[in-house]
Every structure is written in C-alpha cells, then in structure tokens.
Protein backbone atom coordinates (compact mmCIF):
# COMPACT_ATOMS: atom_id res chain seq x y z
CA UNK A 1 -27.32 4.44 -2.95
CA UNK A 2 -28.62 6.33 -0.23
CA UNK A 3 -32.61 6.01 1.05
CA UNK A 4 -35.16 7.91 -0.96
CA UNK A 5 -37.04 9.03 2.33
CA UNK A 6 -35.46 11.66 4.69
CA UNK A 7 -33.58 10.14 7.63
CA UNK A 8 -36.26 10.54 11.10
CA UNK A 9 -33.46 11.41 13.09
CA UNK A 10 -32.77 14.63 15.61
CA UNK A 11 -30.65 17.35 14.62
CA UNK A 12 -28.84 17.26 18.12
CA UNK A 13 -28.75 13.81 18.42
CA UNK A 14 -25.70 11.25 18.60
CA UNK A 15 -25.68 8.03 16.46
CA UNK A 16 -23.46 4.68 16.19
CA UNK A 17 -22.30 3.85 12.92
CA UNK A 18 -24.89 0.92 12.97
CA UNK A 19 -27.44 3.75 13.73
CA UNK A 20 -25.90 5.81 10.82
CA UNK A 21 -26.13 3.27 8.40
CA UNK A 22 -29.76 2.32 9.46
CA UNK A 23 -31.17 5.68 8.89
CA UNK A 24 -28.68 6.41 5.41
CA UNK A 25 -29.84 2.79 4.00
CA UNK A 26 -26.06 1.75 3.31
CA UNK A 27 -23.84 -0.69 4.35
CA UNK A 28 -20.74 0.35 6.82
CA UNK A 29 -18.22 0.04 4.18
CA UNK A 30 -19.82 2.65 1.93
CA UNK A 31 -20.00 5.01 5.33
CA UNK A 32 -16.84 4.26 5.62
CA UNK A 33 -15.64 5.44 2.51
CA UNK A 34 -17.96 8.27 2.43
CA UNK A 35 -16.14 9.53 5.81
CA UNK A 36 -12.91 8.81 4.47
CA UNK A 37 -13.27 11.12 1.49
CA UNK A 38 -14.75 13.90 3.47
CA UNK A 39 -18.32 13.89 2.25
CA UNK A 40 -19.71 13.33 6.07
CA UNK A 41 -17.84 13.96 9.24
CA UNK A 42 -17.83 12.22 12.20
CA UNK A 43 -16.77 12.69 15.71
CA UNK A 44 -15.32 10.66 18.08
CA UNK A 45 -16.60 9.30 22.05
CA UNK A 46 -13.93 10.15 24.60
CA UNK A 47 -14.45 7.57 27.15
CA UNK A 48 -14.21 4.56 24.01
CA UNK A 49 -12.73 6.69 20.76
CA UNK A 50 -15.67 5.16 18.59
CA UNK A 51 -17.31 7.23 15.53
CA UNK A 52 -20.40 9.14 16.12
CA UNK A 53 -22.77 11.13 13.44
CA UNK A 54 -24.37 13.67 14.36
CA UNK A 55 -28.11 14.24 13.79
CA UNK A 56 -27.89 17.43 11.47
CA UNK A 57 -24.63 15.93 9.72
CA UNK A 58 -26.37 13.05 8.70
CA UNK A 59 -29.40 15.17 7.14
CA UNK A 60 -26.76 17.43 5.93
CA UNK A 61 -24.96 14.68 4.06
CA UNK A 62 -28.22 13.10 2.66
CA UNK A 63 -29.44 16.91 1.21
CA UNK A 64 -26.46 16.99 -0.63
CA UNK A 65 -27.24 13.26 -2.15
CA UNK A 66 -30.56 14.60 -3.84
C-alpha cells in the first residue's frame, strides 16, 4: 500500500531505490514488481547501471494510486 501523504520530492530530481521506497512507503520488492509490470519506470546510471526514479515519475506513479 502506498503512503497516504504526497511524496516531498522534486520533479527533476534523481532518487535510489532506497530513496524511492522511502518516499512511496513500500518495501523494494513491491517497487520491484511495480517496475517490472510497467506501472513506474525507471532509468538507469551510466557510470554504475543502477535504477533511478525520477522525481515527477514517482508523483506520477503515486497520482495514479489514489
């Protein structure tokens, strides 16, 4: 279940997965899942290939929760 209150995060920001989960109020195997069935995209770091969300994904993806 996501978090009742509206992520305080910046539209143009970059976030971890830790970070992600923080502000969404789920655990990283739920993010996980959610990214694997295409209801939030992520992007990827060059320099170390790890998964980022960006700011206005992650307020996109919890808009579409309510």
């Amino acid at each position: 279940m996501v978090t009742a209150t509206e992520p305080q995060v910046a539209p143009t920001g970059r976030y971890t997965v830790k970070q992600t989960c923080e502000h969404l109020g789920i655990h990283r195997n739920t993010l996980r899942r959610y990214t694997e069935e295409g209801h939030i995209k992520c992007s990827f770091r060059r320099e170390t290939a790890r998964k980022i969300y960006l700011g206005k994904e992650i307020l996109r993806f919890w808009n579409s929760q309510l």
